[in-house]
PDB file of N, CA and C in Angstrom:
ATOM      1  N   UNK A   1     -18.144  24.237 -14.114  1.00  0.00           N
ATOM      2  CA  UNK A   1     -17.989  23.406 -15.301  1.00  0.00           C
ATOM      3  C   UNK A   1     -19.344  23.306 -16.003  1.00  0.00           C
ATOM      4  N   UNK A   2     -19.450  23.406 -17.118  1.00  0.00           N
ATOM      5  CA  UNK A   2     -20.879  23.166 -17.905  1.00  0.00           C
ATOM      6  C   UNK A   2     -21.222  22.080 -17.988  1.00  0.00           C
ATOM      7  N   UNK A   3     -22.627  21.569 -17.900  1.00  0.00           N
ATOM      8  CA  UNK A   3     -23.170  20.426 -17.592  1.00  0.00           C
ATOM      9  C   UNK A   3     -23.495  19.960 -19.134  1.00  0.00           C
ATOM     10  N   UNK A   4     -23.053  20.491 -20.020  1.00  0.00           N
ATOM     11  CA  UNK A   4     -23.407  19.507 -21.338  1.00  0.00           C
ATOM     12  C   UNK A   4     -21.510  19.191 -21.625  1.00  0.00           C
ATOM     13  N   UNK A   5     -20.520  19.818 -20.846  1.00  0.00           N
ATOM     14  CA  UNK A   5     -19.209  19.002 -21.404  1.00  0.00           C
ATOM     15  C   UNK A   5     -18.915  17.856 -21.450  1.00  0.00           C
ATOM     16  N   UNK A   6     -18.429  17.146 -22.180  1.00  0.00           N
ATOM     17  CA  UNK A   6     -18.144  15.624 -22.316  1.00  0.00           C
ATOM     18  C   UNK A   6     -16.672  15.477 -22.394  1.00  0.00           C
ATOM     19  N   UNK A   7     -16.593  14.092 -22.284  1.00  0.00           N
ATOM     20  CA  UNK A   7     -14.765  14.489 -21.741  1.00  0.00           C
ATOM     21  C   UNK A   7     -14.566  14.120 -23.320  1.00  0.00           C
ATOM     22  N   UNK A   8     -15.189  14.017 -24.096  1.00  0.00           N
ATOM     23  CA  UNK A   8     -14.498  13.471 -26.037  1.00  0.00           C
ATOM     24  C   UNK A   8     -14.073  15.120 -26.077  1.00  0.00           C
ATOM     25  N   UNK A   9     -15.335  16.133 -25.695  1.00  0.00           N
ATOM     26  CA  UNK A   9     -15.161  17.706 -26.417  1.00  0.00           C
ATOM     27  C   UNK A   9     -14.064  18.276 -25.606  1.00  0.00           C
ATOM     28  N   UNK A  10     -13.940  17.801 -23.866  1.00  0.00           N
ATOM     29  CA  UNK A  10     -13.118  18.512 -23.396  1.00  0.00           C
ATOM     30  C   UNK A  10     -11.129  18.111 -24.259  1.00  0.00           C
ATOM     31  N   UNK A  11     -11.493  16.526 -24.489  1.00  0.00           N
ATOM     32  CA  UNK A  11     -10.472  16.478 -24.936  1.00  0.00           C
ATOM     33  C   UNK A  11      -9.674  16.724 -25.979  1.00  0.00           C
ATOM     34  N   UNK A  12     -10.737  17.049 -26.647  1.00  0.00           N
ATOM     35  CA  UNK A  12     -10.438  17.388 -28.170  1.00  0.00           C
ATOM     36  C   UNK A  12     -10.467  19.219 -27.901  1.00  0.00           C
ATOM     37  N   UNK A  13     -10.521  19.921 -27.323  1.00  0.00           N
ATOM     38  CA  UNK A  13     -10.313  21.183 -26.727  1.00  0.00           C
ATOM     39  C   UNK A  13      -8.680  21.322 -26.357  1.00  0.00           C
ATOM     40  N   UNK A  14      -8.311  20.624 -25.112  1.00  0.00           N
ATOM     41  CA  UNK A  14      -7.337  20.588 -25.183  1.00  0.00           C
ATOM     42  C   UNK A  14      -5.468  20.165 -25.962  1.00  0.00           C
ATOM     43  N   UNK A  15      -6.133  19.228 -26.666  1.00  0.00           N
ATOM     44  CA  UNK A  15      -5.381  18.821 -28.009  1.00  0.00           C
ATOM     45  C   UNK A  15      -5.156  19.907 -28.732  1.00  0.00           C
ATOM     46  N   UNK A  16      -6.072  21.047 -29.403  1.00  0.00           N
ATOM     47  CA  UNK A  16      -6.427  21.723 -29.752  1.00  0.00           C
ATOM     48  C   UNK A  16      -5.549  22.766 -29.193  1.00  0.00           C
ATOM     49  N   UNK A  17      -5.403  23.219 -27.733  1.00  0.00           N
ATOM     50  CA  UNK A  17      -5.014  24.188 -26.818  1.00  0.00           C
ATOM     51  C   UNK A  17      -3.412  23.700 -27.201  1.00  0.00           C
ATOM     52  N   UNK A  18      -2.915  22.569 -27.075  1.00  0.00           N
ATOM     53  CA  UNK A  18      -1.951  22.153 -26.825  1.00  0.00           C
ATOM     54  C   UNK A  18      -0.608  22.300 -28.759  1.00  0.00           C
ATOM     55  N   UNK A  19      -1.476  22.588 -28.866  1.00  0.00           N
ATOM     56  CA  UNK A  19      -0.769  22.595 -30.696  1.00  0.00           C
ATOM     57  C   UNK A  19      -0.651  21.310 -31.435  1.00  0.00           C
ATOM     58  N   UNK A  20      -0.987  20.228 -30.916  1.00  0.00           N
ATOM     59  CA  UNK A  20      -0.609  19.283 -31.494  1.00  0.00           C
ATOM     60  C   UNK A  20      -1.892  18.489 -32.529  1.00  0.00           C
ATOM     61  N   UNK A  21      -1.758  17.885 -33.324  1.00  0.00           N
ATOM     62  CA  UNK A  21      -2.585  17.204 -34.161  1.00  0.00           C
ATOM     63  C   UNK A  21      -3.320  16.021 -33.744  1.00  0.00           C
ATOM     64  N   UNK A  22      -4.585  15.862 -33.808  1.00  0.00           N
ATOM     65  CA  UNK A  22      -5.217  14.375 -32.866  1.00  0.00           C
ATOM     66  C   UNK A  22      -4.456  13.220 -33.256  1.00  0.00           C
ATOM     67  N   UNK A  23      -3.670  13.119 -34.280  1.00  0.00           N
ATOM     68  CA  UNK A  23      -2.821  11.880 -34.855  1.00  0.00           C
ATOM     69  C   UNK A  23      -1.538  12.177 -34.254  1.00  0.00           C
ATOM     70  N   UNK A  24      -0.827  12.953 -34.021  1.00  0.00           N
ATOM     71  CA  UNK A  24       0.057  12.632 -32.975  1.00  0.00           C
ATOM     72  C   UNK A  24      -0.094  12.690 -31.640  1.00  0.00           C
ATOM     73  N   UNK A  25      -1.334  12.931 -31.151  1.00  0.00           N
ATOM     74  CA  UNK A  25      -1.752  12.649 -29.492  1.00  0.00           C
ATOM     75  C   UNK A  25      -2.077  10.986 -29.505  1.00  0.00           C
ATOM     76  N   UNK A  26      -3.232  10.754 -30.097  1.00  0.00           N
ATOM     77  CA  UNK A  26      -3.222   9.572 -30.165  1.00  0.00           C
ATOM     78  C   UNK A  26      -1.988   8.386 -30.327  1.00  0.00           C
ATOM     79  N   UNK A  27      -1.258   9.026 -31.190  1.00  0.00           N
ATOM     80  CA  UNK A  27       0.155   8.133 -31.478  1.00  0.00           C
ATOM     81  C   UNK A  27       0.897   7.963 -30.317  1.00  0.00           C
ATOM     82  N   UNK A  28       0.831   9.446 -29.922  1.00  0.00           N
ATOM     83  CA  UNK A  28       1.720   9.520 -28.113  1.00  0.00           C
ATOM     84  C   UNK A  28       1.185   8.497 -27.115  1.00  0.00           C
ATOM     85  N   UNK A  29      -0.088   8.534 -27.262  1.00  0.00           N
ATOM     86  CA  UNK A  29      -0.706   8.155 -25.934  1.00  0.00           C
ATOM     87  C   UNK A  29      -0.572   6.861 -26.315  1.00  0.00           C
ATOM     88  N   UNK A  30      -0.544   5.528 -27.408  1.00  0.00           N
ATOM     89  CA  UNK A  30      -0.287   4.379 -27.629  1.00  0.00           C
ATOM     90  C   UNK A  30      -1.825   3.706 -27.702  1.00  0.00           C
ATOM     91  N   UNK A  31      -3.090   4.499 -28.177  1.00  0.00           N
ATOM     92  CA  UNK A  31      -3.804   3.943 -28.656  1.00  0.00           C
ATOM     93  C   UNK A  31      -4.138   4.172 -30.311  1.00  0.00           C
ATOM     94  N   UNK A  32      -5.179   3.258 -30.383  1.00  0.00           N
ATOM     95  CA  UNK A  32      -5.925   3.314 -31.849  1.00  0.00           C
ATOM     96  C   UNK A  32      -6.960   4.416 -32.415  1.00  0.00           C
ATOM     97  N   UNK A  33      -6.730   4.620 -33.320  1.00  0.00           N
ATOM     98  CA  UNK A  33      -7.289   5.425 -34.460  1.00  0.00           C
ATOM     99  C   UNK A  33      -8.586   5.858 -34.237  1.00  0.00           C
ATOM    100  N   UNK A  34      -9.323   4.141 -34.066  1.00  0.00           N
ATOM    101  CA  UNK A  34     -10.621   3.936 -34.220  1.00  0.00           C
ATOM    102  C   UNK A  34     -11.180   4.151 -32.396  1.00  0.00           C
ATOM    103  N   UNK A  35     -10.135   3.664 -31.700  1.00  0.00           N
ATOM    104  CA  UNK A  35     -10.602   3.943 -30.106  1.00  0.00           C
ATOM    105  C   UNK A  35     -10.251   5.289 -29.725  1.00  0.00           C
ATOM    106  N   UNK A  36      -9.782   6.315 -30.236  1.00  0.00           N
ATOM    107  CA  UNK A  36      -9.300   7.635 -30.011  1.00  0.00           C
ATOM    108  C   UNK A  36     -10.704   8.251 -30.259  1.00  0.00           C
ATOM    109  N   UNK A  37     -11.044   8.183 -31.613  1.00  0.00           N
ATOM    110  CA  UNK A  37     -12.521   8.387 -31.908  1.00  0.00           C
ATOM    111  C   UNK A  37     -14.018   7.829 -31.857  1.00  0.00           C
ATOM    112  N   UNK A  38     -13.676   6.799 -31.060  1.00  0.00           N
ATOM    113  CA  UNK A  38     -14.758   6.650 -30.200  1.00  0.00           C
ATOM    114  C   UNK A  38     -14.715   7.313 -28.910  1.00  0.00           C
ATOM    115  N   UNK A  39     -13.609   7.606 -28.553  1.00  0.00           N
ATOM    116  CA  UNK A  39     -13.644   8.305 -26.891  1.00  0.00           C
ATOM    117  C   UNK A  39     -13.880   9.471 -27.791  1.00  0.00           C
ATOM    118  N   UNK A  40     -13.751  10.200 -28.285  1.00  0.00           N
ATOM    119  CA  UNK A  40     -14.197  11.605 -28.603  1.00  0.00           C
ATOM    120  C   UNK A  40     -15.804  11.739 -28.989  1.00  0.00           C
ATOM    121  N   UNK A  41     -16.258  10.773 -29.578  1.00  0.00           N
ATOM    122  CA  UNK A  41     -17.640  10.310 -30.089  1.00  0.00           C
ATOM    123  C   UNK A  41     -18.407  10.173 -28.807  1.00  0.00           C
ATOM    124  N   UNK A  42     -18.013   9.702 -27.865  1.00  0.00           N
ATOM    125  CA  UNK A  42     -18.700   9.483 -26.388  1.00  0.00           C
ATOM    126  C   UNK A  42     -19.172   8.036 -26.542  1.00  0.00           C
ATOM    127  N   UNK A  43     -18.391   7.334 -27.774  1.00  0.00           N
ATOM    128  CA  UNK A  43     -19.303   5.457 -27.726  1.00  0.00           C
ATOM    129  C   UNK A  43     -17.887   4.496 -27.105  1.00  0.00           C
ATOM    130  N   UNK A  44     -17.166   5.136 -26.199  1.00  0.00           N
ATOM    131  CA  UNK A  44     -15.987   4.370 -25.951  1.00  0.00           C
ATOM    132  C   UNK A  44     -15.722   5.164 -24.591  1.00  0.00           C
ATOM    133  N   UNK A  45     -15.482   4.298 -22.852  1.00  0.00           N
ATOM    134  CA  UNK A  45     -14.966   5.220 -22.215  1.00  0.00           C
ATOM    135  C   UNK A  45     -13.864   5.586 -22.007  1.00  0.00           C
ATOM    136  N   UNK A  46     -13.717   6.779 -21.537  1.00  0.00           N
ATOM    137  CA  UNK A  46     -12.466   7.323 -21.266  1.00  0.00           C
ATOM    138  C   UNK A  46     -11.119   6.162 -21.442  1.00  0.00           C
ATOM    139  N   UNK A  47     -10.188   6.532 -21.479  1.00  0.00           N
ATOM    140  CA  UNK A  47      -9.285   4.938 -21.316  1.00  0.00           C
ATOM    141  C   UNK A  47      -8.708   5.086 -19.601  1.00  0.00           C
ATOM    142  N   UNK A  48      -8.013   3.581 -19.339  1.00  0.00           N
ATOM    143  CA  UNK A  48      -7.708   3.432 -18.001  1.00  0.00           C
ATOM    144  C   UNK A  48      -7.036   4.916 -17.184  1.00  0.00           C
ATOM    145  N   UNK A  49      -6.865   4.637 -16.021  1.00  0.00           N
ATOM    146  CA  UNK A  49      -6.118   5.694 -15.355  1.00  0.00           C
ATOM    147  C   UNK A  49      -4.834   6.047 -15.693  1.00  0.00           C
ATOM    148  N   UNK A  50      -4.267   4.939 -16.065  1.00  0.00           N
ATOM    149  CA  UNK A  50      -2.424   5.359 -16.404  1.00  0.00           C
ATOM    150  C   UNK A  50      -2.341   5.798 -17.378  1.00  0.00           C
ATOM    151  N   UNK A  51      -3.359   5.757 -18.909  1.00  0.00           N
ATOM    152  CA  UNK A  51      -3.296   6.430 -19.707  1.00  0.00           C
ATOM    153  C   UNK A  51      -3.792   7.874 -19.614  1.00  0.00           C
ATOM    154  N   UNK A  52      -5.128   7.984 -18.937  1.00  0.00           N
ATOM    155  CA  UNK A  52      -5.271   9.327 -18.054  1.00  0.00           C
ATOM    156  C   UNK A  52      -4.210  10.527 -17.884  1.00  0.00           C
ATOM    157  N   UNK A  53      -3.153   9.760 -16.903  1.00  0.00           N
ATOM    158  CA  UNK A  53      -1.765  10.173 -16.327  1.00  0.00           C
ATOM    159  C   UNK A  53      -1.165  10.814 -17.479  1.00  0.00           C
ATOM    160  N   UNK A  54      -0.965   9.655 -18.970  1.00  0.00           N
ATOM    161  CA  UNK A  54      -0.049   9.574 -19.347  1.00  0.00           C
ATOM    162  C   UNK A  54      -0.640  11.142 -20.428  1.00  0.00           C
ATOM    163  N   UNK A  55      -2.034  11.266 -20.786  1.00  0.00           N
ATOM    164  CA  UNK A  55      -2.288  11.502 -21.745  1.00  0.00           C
ATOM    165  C   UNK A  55      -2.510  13.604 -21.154  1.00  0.00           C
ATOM    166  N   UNK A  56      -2.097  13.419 -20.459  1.00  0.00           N
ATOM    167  CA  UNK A  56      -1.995  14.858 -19.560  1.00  0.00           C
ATOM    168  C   UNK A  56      -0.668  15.462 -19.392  1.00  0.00           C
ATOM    169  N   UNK A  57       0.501  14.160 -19.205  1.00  0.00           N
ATOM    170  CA  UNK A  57       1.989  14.543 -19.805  1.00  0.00           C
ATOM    171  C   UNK A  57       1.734  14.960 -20.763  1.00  0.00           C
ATOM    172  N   UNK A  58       1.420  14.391 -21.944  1.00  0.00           N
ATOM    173  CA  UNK A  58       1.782  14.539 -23.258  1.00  0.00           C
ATOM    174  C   UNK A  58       0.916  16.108 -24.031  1.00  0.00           C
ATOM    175  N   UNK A  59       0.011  16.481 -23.157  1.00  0.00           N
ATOM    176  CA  UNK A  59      -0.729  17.575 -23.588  1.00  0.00           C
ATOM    177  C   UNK A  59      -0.310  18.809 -22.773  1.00  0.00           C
ATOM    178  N   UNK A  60       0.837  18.527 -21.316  1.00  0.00           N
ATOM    179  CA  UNK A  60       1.369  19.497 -20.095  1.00  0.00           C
ATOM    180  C   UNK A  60       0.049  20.369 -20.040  1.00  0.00           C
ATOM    181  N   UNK A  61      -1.026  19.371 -20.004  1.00  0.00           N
ATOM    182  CA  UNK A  61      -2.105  20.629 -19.296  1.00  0.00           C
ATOM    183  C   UNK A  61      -1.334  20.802 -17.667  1.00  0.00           C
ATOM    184  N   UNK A  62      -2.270  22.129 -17.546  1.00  0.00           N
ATOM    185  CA  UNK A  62      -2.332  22.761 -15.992  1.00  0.00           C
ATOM    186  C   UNK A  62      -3.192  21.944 -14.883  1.00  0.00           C
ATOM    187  N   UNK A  63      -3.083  22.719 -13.918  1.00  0.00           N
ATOM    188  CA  UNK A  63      -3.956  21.629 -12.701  1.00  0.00           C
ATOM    189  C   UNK A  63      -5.254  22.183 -13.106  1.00  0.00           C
ATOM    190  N   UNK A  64      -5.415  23.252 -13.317  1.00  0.00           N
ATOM    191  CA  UNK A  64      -7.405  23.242 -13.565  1.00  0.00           C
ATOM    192  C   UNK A  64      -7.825  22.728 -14.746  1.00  0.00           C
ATOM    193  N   UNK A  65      -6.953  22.595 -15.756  1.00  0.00           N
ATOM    194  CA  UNK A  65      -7.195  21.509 -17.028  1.00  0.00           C
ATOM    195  C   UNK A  65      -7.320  19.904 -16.295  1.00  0.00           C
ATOM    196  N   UNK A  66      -6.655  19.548 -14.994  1.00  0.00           N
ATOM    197  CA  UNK A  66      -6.461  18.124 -14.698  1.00  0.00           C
ATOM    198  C   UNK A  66      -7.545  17.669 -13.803  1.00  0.00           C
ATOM    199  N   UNK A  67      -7.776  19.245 -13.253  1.00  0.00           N
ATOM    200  CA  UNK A  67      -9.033  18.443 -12.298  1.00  0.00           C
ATOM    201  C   UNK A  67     -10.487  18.274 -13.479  1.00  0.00           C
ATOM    202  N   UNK A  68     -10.828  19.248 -14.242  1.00  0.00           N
ATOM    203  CA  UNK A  68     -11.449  18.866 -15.184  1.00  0.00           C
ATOM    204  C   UNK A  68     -11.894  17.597 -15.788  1.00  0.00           C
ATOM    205  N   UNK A  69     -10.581  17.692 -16.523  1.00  0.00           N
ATOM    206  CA  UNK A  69     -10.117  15.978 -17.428  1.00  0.00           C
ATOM    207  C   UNK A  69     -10.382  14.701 -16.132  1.00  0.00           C
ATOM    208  N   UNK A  70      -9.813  15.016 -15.009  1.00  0.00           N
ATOM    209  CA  UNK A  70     -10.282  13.326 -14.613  1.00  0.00           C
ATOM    210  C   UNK A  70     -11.821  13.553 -13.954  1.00  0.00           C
ATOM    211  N   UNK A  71     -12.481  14.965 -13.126  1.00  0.00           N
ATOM    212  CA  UNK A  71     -13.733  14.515 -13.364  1.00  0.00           C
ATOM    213  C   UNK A  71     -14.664  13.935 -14.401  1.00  0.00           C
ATOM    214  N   UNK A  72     -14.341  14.572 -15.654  1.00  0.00           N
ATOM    215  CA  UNK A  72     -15.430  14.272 -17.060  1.00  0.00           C
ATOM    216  C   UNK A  72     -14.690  12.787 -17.136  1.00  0.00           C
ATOM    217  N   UNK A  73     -13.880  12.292 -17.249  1.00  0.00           N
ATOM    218  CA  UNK A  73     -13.296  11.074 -17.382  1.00  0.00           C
ATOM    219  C   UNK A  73     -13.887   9.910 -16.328  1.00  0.00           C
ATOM    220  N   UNK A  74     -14.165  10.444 -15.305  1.00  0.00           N
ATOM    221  CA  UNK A  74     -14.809   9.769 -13.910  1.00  0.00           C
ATOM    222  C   UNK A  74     -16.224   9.543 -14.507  1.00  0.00           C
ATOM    223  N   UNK A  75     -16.659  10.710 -14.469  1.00  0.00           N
ATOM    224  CA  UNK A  75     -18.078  10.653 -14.815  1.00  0.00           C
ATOM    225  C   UNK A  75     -18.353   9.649 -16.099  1.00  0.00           C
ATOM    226  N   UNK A  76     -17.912   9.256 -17.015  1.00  0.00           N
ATOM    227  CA  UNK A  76     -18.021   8.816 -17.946  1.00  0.00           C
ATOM    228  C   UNK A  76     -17.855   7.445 -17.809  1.00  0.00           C
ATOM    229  N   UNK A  77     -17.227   6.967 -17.284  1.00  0.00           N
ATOM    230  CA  UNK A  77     -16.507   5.732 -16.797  1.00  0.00           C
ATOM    231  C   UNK A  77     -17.500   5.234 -15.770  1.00  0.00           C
ATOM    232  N   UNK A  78     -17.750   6.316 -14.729  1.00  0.00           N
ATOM    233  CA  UNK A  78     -18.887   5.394 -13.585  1.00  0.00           C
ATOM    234  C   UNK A  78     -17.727   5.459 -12.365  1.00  0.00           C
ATOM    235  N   UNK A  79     -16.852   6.119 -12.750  1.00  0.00           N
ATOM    236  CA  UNK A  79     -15.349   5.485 -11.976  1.00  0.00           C
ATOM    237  C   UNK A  79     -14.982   6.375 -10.371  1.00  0.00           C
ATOM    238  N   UNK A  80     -14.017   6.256  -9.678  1.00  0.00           N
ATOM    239  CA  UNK A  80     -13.452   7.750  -9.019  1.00  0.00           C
ATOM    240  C   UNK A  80     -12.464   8.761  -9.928  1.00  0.00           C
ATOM    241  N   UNK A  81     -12.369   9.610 -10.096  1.00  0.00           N
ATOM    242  CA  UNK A  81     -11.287  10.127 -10.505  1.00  0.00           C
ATOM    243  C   UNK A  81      -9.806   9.725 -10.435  1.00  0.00           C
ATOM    244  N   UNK A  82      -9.209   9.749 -11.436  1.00  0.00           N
ATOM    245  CA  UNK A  82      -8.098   9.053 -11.440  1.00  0.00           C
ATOM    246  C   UNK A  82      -6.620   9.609  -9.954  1.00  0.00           C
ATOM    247  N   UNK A  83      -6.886  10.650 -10.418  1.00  0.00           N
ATOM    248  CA  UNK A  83      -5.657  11.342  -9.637  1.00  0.00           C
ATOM    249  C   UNK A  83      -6.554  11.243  -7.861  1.00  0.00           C
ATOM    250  N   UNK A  84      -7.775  10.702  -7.574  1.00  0.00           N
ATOM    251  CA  UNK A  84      -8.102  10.908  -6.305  1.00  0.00           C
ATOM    252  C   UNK A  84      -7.424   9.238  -6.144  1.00  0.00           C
ATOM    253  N   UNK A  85      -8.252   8.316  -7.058  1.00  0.00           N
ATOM    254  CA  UNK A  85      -7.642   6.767  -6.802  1.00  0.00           C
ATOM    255  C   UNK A  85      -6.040   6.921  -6.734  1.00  0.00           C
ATOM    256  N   UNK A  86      -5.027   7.833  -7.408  1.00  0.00           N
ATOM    257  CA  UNK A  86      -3.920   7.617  -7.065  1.00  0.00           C
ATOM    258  C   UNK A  86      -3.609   7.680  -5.694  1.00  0.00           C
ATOM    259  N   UNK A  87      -3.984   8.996  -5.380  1.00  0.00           N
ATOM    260  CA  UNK A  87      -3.523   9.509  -4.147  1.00  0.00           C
ATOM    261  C   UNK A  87      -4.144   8.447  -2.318  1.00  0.00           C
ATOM    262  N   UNK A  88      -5.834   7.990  -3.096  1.00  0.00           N
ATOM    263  CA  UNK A  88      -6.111   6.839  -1.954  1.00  0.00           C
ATOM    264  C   UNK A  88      -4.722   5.477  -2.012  1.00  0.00           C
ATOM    265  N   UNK A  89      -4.410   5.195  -3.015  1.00  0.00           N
ATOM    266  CA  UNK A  89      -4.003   4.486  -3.126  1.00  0.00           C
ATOM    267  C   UNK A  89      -2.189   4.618  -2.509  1.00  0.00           C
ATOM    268  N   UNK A  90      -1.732   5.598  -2.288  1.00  0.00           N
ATOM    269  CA  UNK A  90      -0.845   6.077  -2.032  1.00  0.00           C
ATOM    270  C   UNK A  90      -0.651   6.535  -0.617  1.00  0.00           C
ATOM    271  N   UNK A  91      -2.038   6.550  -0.122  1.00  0.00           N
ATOM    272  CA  UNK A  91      -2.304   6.832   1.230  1.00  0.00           C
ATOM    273  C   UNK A  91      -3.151   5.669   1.817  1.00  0.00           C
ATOM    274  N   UNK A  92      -3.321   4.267   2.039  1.00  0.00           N
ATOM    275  CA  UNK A  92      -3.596   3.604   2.407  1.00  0.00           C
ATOM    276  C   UNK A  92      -4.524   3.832   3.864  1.00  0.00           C
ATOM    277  N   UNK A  93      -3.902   4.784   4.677  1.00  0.00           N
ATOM    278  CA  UNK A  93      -4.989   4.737   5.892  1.00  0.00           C
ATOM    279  C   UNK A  93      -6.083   5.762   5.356  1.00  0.00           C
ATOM    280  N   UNK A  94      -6.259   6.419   4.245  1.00  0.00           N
ATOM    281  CA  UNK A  94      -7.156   7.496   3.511  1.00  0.00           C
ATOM    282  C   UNK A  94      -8.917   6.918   3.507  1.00  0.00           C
ATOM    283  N   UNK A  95      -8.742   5.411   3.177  1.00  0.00           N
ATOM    284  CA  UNK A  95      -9.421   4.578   2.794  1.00  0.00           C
ATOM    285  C   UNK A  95     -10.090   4.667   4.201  1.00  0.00           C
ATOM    286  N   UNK A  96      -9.841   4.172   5.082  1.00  0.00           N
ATOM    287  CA  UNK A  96     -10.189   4.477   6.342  1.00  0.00           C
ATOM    288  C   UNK A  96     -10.667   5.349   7.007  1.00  0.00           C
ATOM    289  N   UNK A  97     -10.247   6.385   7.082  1.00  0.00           N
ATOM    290  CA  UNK A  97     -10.589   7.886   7.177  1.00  0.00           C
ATOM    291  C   UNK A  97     -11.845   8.031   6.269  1.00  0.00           C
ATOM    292  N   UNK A  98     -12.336   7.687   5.046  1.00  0.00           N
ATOM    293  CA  UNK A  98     -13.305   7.972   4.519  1.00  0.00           C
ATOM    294  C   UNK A  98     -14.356   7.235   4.913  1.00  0.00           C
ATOM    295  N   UNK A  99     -13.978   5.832   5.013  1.00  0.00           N
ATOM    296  CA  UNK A  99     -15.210   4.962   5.346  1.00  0.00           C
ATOM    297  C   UNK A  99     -15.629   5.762   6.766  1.00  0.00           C
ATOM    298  N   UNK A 100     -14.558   6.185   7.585  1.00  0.00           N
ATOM    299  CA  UNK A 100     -15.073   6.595   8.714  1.00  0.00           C
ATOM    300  C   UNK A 100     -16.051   7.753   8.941  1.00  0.00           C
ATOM    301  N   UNK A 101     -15.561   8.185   7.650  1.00  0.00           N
ATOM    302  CA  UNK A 101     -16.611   9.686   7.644  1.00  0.00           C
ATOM    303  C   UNK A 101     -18.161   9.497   6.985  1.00  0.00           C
ATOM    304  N   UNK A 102     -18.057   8.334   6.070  1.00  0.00           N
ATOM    305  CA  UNK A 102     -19.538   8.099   5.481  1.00  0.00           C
ATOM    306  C   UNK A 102     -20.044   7.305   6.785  1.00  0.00           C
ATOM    307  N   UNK A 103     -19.416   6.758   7.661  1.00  0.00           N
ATOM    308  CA  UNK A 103     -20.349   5.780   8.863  1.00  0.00           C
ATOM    309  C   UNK A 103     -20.792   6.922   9.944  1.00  0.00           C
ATOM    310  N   UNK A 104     -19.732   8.191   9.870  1.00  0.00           N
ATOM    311  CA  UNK A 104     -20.876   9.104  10.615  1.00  0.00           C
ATOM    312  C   UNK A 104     -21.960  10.393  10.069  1.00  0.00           C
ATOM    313  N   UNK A 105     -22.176   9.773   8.845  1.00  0.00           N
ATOM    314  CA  UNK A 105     -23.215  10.539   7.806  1.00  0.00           C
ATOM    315  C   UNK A 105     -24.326   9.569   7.777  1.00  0.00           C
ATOM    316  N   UNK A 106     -23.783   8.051   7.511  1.00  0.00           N
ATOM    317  CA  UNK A 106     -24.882   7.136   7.362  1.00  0.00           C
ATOM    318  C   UNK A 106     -25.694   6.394   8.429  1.00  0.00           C
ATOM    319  N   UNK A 107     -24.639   6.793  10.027  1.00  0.00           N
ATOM    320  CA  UNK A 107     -25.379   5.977  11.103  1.00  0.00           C
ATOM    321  C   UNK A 107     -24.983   5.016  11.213  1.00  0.00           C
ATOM    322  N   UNK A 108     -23.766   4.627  10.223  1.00  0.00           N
ATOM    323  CA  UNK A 108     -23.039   3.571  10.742  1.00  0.00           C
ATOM    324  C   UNK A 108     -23.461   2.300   9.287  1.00  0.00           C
ATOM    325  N   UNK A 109     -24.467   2.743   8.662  1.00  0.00           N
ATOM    326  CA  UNK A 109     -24.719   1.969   7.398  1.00  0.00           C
ATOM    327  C   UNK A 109     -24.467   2.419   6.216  1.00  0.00           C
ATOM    328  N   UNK A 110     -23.493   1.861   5.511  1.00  0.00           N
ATOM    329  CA  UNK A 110     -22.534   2.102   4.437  1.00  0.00           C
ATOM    330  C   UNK A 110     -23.824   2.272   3.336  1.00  0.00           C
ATOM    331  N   UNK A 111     -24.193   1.316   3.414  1.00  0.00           N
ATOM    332  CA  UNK A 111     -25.128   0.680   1.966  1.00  0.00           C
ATOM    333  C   UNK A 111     -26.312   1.725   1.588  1.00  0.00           C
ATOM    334  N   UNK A 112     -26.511   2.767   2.444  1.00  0.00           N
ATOM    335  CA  UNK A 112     -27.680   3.836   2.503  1.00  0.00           C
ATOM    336  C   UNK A 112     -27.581   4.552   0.922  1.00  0.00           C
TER     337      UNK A 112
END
């Protein structure tokens, strides 16, 4: 992935890929005008995860378009990736399993 992509350019790429007009993506996805183009501007982050979800229906990207979109979306946000938080979240002992694996990287101290 190129280290100057931003998820405004990746998204406006795929809109683009997808045939549709940024005024009816935006319309689809159920935000504003002015917050559509700030997430493309990079002065607004990404929007929540379910719109994430939703805004990847509405464009039927592929899975290497999705892992993309929720890293640059992660990164932007400060966040985990959306589709990884689904799947922890869906797997409840996952959470566990991970802490377990950073306590034998960290020596047993999380906070490192």
């Amino acid at each position: 992935m190129n280290r100057n992509l931003t998820f405004g350019i990746y998204l406006r790429q795929l809109i683009k890929e997808s045939g549709m007009t940024q005024t009816e993506f935006y319309t689809l996805l159920g935000i504003t005008k002015p917050y559509f183009y700030d997430i493309l501007g990079g002065r607004a982050n990404p929007p929540s995860h379910k719109l994430q979800f939703k805004a990847l229906e509405i464009l039927k990207a592929n899975n290497s378009s999705r892992k993309i979109f929720f890293d640059l979306a992660a990164k932007a946000r400060g966040d985990t990736p959306a589709d990884i938080s689904k799947w922890i979240y869906e797997n409840p002992s996952a959470v566990e399993n991970i802490r377990e694996s950073m306590s034998i990287y960290t020596g047993g101290k999380i906070n490192e």
